[in-house]
C-alpha atoms as a PDB file:
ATOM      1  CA  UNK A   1     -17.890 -55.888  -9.489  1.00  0.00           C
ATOM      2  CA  UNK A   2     -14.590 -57.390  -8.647  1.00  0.00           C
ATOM      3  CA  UNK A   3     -11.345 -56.744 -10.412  1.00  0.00           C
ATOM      4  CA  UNK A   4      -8.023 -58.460 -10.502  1.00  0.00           C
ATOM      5  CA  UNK A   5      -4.934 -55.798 -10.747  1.00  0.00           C
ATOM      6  CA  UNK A   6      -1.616 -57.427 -11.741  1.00  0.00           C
ATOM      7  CA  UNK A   7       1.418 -54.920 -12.498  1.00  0.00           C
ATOM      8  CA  UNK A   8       5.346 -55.888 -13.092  1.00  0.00           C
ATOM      9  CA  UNK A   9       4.991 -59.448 -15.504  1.00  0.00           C
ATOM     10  CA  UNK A  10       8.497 -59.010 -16.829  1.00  0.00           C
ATOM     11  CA  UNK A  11       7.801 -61.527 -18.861  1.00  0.00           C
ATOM     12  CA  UNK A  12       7.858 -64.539 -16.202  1.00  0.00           C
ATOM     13  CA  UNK A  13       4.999 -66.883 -17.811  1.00  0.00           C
ATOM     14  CA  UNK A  14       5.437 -69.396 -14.664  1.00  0.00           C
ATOM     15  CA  UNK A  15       4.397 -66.606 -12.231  1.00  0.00           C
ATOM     16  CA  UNK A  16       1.373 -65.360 -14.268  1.00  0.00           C
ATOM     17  CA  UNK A  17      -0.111 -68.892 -15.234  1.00  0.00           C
ATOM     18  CA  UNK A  18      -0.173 -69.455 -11.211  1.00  0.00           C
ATOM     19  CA  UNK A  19      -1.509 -66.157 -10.742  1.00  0.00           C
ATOM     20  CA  UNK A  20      -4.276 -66.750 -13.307  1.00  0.00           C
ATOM     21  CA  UNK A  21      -4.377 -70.176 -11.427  1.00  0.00           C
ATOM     22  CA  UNK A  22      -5.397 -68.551  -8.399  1.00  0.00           C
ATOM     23  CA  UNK A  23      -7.690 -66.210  -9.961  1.00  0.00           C
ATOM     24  CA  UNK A  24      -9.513 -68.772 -11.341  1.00  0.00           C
ATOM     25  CA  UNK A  25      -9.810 -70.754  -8.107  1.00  0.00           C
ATOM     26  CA  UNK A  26     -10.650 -67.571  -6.197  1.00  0.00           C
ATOM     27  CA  UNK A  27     -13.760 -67.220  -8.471  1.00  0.00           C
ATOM     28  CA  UNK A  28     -12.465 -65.054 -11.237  1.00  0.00           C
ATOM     29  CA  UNK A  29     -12.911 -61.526 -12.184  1.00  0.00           C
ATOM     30  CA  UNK A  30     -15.017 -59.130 -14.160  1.00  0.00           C
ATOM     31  CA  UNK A  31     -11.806 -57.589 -15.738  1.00  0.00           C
ATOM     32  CA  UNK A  32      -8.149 -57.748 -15.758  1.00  0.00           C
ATOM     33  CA  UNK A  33      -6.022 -54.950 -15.213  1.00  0.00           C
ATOM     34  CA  UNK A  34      -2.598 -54.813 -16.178  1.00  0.00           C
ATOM     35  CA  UNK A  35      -0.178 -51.888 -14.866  1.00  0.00           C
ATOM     36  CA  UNK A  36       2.970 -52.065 -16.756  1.00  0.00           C
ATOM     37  CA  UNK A  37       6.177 -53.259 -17.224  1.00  0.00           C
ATOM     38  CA  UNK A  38       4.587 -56.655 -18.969  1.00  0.00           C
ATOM     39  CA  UNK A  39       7.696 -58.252 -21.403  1.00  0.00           C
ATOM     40  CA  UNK A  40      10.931 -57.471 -20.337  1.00  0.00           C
ATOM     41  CA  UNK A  41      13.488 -59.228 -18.470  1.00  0.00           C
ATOM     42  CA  UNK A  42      11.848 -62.600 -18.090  1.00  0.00           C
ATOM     43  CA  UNK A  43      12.420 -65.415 -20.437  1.00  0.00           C
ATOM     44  CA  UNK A  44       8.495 -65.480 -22.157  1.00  0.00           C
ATOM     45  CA  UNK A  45       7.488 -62.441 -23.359  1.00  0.00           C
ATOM     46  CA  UNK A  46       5.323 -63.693 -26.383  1.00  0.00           C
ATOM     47  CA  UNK A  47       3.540 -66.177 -24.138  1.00  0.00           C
ATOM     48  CA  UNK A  48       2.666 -63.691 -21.312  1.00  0.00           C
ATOM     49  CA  UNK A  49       1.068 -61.622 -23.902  1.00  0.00           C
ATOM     50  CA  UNK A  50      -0.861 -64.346 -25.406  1.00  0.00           C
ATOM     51  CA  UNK A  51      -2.322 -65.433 -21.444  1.00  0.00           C
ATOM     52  CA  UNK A  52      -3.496 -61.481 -20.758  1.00  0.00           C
ATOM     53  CA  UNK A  53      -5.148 -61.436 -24.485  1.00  0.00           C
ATOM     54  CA  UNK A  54      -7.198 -64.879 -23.568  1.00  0.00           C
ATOM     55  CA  UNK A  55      -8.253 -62.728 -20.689  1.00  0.00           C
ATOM     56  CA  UNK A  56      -9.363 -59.502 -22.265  1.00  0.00           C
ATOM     57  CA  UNK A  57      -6.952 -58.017 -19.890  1.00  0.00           C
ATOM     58  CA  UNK A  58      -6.633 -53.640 -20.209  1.00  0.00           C
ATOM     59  CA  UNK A  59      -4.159 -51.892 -19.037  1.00  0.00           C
ATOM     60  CA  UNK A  60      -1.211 -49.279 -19.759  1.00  0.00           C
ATOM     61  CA  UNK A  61       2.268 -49.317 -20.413  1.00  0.00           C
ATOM     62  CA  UNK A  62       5.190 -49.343 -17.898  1.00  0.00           C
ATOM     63  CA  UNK A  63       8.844 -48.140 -18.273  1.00  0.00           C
ATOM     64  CA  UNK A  64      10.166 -51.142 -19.603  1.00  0.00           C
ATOM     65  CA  UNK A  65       7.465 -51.504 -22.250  1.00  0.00           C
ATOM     66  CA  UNK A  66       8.555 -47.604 -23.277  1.00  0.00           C
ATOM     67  CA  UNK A  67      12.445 -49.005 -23.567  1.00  0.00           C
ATOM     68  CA  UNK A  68      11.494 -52.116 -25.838  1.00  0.00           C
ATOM     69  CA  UNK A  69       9.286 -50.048 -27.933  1.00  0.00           C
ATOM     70  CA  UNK A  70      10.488 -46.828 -28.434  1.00  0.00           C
ATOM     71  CA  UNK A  71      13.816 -47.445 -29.828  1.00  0.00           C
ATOM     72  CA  UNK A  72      14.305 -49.491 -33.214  1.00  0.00           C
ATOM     73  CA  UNK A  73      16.646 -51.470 -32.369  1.00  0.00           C
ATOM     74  CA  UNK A  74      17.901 -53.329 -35.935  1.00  0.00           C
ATOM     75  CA  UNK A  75      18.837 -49.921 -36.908  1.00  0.00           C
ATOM     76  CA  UNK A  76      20.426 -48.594 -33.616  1.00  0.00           C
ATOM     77  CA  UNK A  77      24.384 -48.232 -33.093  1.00  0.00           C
ATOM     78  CA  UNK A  78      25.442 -49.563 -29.705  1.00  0.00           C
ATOM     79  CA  UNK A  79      28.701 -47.387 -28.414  1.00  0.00           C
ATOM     80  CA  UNK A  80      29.426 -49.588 -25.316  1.00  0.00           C
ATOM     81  CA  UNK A  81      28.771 -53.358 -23.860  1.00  0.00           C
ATOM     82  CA  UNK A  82      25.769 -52.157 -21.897  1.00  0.00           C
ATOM     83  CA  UNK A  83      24.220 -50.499 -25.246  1.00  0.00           C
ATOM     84  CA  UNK A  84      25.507 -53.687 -27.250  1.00  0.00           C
ATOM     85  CA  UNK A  85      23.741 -55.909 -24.270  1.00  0.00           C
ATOM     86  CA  UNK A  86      20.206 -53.719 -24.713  1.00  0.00           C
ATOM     87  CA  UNK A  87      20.088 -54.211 -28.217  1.00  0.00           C
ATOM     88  CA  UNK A  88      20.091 -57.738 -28.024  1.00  0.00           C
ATOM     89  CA  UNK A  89      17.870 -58.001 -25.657  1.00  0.00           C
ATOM     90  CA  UNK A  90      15.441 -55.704 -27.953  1.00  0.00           C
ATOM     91  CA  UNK A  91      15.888 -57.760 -30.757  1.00  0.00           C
ATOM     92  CA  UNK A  92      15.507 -61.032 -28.885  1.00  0.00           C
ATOM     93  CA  UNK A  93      11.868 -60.514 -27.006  1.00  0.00           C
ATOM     94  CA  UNK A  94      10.725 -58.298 -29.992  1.00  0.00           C
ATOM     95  CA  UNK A  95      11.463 -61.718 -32.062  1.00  0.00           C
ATOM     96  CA  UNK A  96       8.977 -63.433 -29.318  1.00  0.00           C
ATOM     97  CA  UNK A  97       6.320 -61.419 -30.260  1.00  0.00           C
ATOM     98  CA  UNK A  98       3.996 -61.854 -32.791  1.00  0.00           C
ATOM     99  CA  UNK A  99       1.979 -58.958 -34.865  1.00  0.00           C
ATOM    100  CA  UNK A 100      -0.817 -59.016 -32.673  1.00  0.00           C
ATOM    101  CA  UNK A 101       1.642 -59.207 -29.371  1.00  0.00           C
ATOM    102  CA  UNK A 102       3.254 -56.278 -30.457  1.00  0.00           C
ATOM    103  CA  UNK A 103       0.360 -54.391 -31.835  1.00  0.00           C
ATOM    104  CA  UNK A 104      -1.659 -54.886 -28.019  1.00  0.00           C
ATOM    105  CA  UNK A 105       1.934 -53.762 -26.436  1.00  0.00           C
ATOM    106  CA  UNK A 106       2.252 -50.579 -28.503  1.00  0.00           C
ATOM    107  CA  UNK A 107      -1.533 -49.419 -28.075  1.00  0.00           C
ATOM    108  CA  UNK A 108      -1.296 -49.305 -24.425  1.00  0.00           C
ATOM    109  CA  UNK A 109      -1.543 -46.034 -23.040  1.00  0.00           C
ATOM    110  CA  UNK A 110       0.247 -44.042 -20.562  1.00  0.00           C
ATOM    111  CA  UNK A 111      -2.753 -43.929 -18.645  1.00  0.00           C
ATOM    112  CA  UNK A 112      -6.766 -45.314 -17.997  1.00  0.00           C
ATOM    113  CA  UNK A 113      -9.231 -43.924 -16.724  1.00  0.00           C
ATOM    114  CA  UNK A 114     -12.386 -46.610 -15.423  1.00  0.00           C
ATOM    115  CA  UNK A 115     -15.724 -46.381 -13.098  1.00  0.00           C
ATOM    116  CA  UNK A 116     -16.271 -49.214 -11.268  1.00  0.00           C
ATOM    117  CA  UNK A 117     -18.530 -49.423  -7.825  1.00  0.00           C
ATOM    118  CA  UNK A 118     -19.405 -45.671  -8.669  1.00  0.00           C
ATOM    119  CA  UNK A 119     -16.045 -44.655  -8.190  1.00  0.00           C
ATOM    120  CA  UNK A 120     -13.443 -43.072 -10.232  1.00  0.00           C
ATOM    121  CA  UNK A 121     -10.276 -45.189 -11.505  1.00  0.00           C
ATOM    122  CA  UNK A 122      -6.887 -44.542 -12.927  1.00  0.00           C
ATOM    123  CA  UNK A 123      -4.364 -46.943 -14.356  1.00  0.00           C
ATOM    124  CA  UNK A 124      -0.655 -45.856 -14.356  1.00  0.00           C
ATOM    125  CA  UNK A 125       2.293 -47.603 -13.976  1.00  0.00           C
ATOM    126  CA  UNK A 126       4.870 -45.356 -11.288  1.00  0.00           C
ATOM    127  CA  UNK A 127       2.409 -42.206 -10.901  1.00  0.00           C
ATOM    128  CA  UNK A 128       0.057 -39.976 -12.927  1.00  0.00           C
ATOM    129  CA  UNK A 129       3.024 -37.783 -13.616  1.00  0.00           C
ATOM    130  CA  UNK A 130       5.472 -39.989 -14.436  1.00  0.00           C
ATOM    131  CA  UNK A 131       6.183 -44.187 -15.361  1.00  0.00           C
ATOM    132  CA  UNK A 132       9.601 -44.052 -12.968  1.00  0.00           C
ATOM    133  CA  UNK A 133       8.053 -41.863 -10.689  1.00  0.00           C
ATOM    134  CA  UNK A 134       8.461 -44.138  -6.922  1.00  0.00           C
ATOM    135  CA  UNK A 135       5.279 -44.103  -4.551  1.00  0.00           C
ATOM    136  CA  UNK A 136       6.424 -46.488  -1.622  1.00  0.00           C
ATOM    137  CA  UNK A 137       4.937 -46.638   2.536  1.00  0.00           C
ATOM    138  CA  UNK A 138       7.430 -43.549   3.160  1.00  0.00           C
ATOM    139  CA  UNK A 139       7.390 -41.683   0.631  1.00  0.00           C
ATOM    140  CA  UNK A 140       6.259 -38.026   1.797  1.00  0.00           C
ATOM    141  CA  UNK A 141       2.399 -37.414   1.572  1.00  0.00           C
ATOM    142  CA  UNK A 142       4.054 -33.509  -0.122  1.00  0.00           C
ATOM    143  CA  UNK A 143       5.865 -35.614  -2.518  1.00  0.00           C
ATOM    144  CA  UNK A 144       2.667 -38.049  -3.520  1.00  0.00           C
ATOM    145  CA  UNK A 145       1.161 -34.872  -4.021  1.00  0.00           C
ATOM    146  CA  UNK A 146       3.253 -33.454  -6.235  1.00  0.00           C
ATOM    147  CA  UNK A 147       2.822 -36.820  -8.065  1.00  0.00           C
ATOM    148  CA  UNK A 148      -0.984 -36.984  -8.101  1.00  0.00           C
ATOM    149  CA  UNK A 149      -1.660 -33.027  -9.026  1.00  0.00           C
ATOM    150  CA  UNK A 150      -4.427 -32.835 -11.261  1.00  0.00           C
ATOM    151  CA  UNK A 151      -5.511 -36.328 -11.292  1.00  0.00           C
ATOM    152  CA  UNK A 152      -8.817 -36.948 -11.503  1.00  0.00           C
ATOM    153  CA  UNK A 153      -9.726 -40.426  -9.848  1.00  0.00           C
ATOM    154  CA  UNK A 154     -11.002 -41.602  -6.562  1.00  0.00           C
ATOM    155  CA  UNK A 155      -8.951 -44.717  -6.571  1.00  0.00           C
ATOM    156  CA  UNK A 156      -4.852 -44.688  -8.159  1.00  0.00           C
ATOM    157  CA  UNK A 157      -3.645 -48.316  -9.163  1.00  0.00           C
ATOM    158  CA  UNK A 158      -0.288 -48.651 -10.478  1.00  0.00           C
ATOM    159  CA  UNK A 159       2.709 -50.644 -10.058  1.00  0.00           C
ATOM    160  CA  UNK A 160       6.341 -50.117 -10.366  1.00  0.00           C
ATOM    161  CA  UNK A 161       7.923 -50.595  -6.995  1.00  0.00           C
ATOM    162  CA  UNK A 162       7.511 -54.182  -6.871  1.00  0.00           C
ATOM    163  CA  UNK A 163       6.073 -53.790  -3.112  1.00  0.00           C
ATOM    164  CA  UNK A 164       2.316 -54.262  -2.175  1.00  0.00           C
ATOM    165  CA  UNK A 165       0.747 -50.849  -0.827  1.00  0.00           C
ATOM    166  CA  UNK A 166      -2.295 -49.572   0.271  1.00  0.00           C
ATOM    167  CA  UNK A 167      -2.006 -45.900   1.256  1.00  0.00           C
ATOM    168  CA  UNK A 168      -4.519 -43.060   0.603  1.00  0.00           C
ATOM    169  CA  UNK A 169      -3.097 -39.360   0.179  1.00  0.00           C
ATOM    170  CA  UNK A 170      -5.098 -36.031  -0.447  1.00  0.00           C
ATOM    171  CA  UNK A 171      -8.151 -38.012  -0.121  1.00  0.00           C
ATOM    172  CA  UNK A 172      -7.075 -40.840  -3.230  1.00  0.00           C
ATOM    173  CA  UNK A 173      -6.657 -44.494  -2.093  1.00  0.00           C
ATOM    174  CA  UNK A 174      -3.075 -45.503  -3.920  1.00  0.00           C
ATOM    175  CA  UNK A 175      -2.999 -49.466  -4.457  1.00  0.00           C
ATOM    176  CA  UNK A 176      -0.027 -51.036  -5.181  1.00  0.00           C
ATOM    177  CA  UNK A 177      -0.784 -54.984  -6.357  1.00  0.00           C
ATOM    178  CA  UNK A 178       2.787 -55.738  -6.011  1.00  0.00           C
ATOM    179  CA  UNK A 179       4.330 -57.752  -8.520  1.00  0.00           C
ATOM    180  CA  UNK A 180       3.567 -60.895 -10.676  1.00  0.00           C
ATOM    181  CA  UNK A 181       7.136 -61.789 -12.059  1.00  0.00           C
ATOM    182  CA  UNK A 182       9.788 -59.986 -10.162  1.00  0.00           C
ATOM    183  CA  UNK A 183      11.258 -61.270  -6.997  1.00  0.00           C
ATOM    184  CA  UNK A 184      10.148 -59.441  -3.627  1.00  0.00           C
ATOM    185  CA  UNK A 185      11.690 -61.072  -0.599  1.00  0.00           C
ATOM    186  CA  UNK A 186      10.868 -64.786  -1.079  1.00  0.00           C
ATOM    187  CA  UNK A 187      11.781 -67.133  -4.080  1.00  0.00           C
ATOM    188  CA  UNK A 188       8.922 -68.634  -6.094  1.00  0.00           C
ATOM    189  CA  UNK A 189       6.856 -65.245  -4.625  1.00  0.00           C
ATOM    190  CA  UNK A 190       4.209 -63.690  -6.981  1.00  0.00           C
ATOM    191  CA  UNK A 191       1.774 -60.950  -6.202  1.00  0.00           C
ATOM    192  CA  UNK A 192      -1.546 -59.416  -7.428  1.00  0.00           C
ATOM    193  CA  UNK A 193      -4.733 -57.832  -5.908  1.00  0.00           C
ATOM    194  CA  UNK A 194      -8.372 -58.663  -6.012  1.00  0.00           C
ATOM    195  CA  UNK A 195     -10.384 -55.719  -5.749  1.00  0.00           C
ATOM    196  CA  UNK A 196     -14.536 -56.490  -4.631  1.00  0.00           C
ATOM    197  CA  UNK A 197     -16.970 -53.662  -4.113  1.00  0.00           C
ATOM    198  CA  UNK A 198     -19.908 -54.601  -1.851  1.00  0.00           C
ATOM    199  CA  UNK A 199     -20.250 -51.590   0.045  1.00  0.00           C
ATOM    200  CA  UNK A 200     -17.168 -50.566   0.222  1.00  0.00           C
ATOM    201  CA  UNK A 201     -13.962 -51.383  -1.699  1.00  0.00           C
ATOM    202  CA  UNK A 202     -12.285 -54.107  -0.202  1.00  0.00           C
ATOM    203  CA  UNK A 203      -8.886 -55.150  -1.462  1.00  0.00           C
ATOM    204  CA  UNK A 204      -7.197 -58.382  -1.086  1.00  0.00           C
ATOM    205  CA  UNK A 205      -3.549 -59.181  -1.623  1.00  0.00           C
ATOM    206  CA  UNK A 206      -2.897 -62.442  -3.247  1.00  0.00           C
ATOM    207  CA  UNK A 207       0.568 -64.117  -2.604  1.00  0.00           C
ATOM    208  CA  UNK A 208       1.217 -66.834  -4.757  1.00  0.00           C
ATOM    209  CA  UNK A 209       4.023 -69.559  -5.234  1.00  0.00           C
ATOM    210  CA  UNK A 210       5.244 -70.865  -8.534  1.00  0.00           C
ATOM    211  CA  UNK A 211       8.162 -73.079  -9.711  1.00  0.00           C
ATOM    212  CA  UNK A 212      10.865 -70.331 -10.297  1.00  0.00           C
ATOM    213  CA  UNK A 213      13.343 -73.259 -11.048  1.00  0.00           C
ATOM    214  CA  UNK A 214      11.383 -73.231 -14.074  1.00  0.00           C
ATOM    215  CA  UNK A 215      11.834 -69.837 -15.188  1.00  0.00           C
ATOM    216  CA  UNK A 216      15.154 -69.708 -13.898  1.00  0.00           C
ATOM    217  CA  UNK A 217      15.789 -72.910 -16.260  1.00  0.00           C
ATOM    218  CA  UNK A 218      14.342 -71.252 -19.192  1.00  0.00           C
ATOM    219  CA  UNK A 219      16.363 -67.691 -18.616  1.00  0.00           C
ATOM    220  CA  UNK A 220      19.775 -70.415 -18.354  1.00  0.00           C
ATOM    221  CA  UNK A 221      18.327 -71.509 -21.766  1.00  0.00           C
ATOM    222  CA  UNK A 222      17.794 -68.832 -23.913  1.00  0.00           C
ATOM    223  CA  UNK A 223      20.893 -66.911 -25.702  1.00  0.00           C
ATOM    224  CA  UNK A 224      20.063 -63.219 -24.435  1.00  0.00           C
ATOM    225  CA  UNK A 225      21.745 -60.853 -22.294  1.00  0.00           C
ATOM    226  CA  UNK A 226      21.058 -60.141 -18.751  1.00  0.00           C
ATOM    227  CA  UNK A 227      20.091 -63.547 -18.164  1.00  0.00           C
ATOM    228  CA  UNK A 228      22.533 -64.680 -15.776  1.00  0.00           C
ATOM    229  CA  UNK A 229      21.414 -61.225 -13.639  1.00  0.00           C
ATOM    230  CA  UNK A 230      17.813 -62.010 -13.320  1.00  0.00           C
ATOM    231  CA  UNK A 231      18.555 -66.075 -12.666  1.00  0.00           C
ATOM    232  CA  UNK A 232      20.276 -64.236  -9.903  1.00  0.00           C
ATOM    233  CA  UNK A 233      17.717 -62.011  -8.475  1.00  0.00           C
ATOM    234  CA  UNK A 234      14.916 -65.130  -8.841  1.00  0.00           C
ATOM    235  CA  UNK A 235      17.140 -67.176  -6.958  1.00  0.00           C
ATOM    236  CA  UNK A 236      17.557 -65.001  -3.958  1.00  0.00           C
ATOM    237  CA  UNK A 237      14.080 -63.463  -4.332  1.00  0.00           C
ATOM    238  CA  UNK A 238      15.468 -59.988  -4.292  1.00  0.00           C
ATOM    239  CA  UNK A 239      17.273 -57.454  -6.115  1.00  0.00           C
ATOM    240  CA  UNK A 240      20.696 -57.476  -6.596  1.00  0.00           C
ATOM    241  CA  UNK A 241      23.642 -55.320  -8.055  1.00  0.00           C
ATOM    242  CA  UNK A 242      24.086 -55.691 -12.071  1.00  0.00           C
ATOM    243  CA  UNK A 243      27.747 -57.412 -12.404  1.00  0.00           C
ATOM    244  CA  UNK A 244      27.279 -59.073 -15.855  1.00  0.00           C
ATOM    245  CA  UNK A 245      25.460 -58.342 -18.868  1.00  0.00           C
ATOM    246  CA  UNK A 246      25.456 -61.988 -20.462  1.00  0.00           C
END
């Protein structure tokens, strides 16, 4: 059995098509996991949904997801820029999605539960408890308790953090994929994890390069807010300070 386990998409198309790229040349998967966070922020969410549905992919939501889809946003009255900026920004990758975009997006759960090698899966986004909850290399083992308390799995995958990790706590092996659109310390940088039983799990991180000029191009293009933030962040391959909301 081997599985692929991609988590943070924000909607960058580039990055997943050479991710799938490299799937494909690494000899594919069984299944394709998805761990949040999918649509937003990147300039193609329609089409990112439209690659992981030609792939079967499975998965659950992330925080982002929650934001775009909890609120209704044509009937929502914005108080202040930043509100006036979100709404927009609903409206505009809501408008990218078709019916059967959206309807995949809103059935995703909070969490999944798989077997796989005869052991014991779970799909979350930041933690079993919580999608914001953070789970990085030094984070306390008492706190990653507190955050895994009562969950039944073997083997945690979930996303959020943006950093590759492979940790185990209380006896549960935590794999962080890292992520697929969002810059992590090198332009043109995306991330994702192939996971092989034979006899034992073996995990290999994937680092990938794409043509972020590209995305970068198409975030210039579209009439949205935030864009000229995360043209910013692609650019340096890191996060940076919000300063703008166009």
């Amino acid at each position: 059995m081997r599985l692929a386990a991609l988590a943070d998409i924000h909607g960058n198309g580039e990055a997943l098509r050479a991710v799938l790229a490299d799937l494909d040349a690494c000899g594919g998967a069984d299944r394709l996991l998805v761990l949040g966070d999918i649509v937003l922020l990147g300039p193609d969410p329609g089409e990112v949904v439209e690659l992981l549905l030609e792939r079967d992919a499975i998965g659950v939501a992330g925080n982002t997801d929650r934001f775009l889809l909890a609120t209704d946003w044509g009937a929502c009255e914005p108080s202040n820029e930043e509100e006036r900026a979100d709404r927009a920004l609903g409206l505009w990758a809501l408008g990218r999605l078709d019916a059967r975009a959206e309807g995949w997006l809103r059935a995703l759960p909070f969490q999944r539960e798989l077997e796989s090698g005869g052991r014991r899966l779970l799909l979350v986004h930041g933690s079993p408890r919580s999608e914001t909850d953070v789970i990085k290399a030094d984070t306390p083992d008492s706190d990653v308790r507190e955050m895994l308390a009562g969950a039944q799995a073997d083997i945690i995958l979930f996303g959020h953090t943006h950093e590759p990790l492979d940790r185990t706590v209380g006896g549960k092996r935590l794999i962080n994929p890292g992520a697929v659109g969002y810059p992590q310390g090198a332009e043109g940088s995306a991330r994702y994890a192939l996971l092989t039983w034979e006899r034992n799990l073996h995990v290999d991180f994937r680092l990938v390069h794409y043509d972020v000029q590209v995305t970068i191009g198409r975030l210039l293009a579209a009439q949205r807010p935030y864009r000229l933030w995360v043209a910013e962040m692609l650019r340096r391959g890191a996060h940076v300070p919000l300063t703008t909301f166009e």
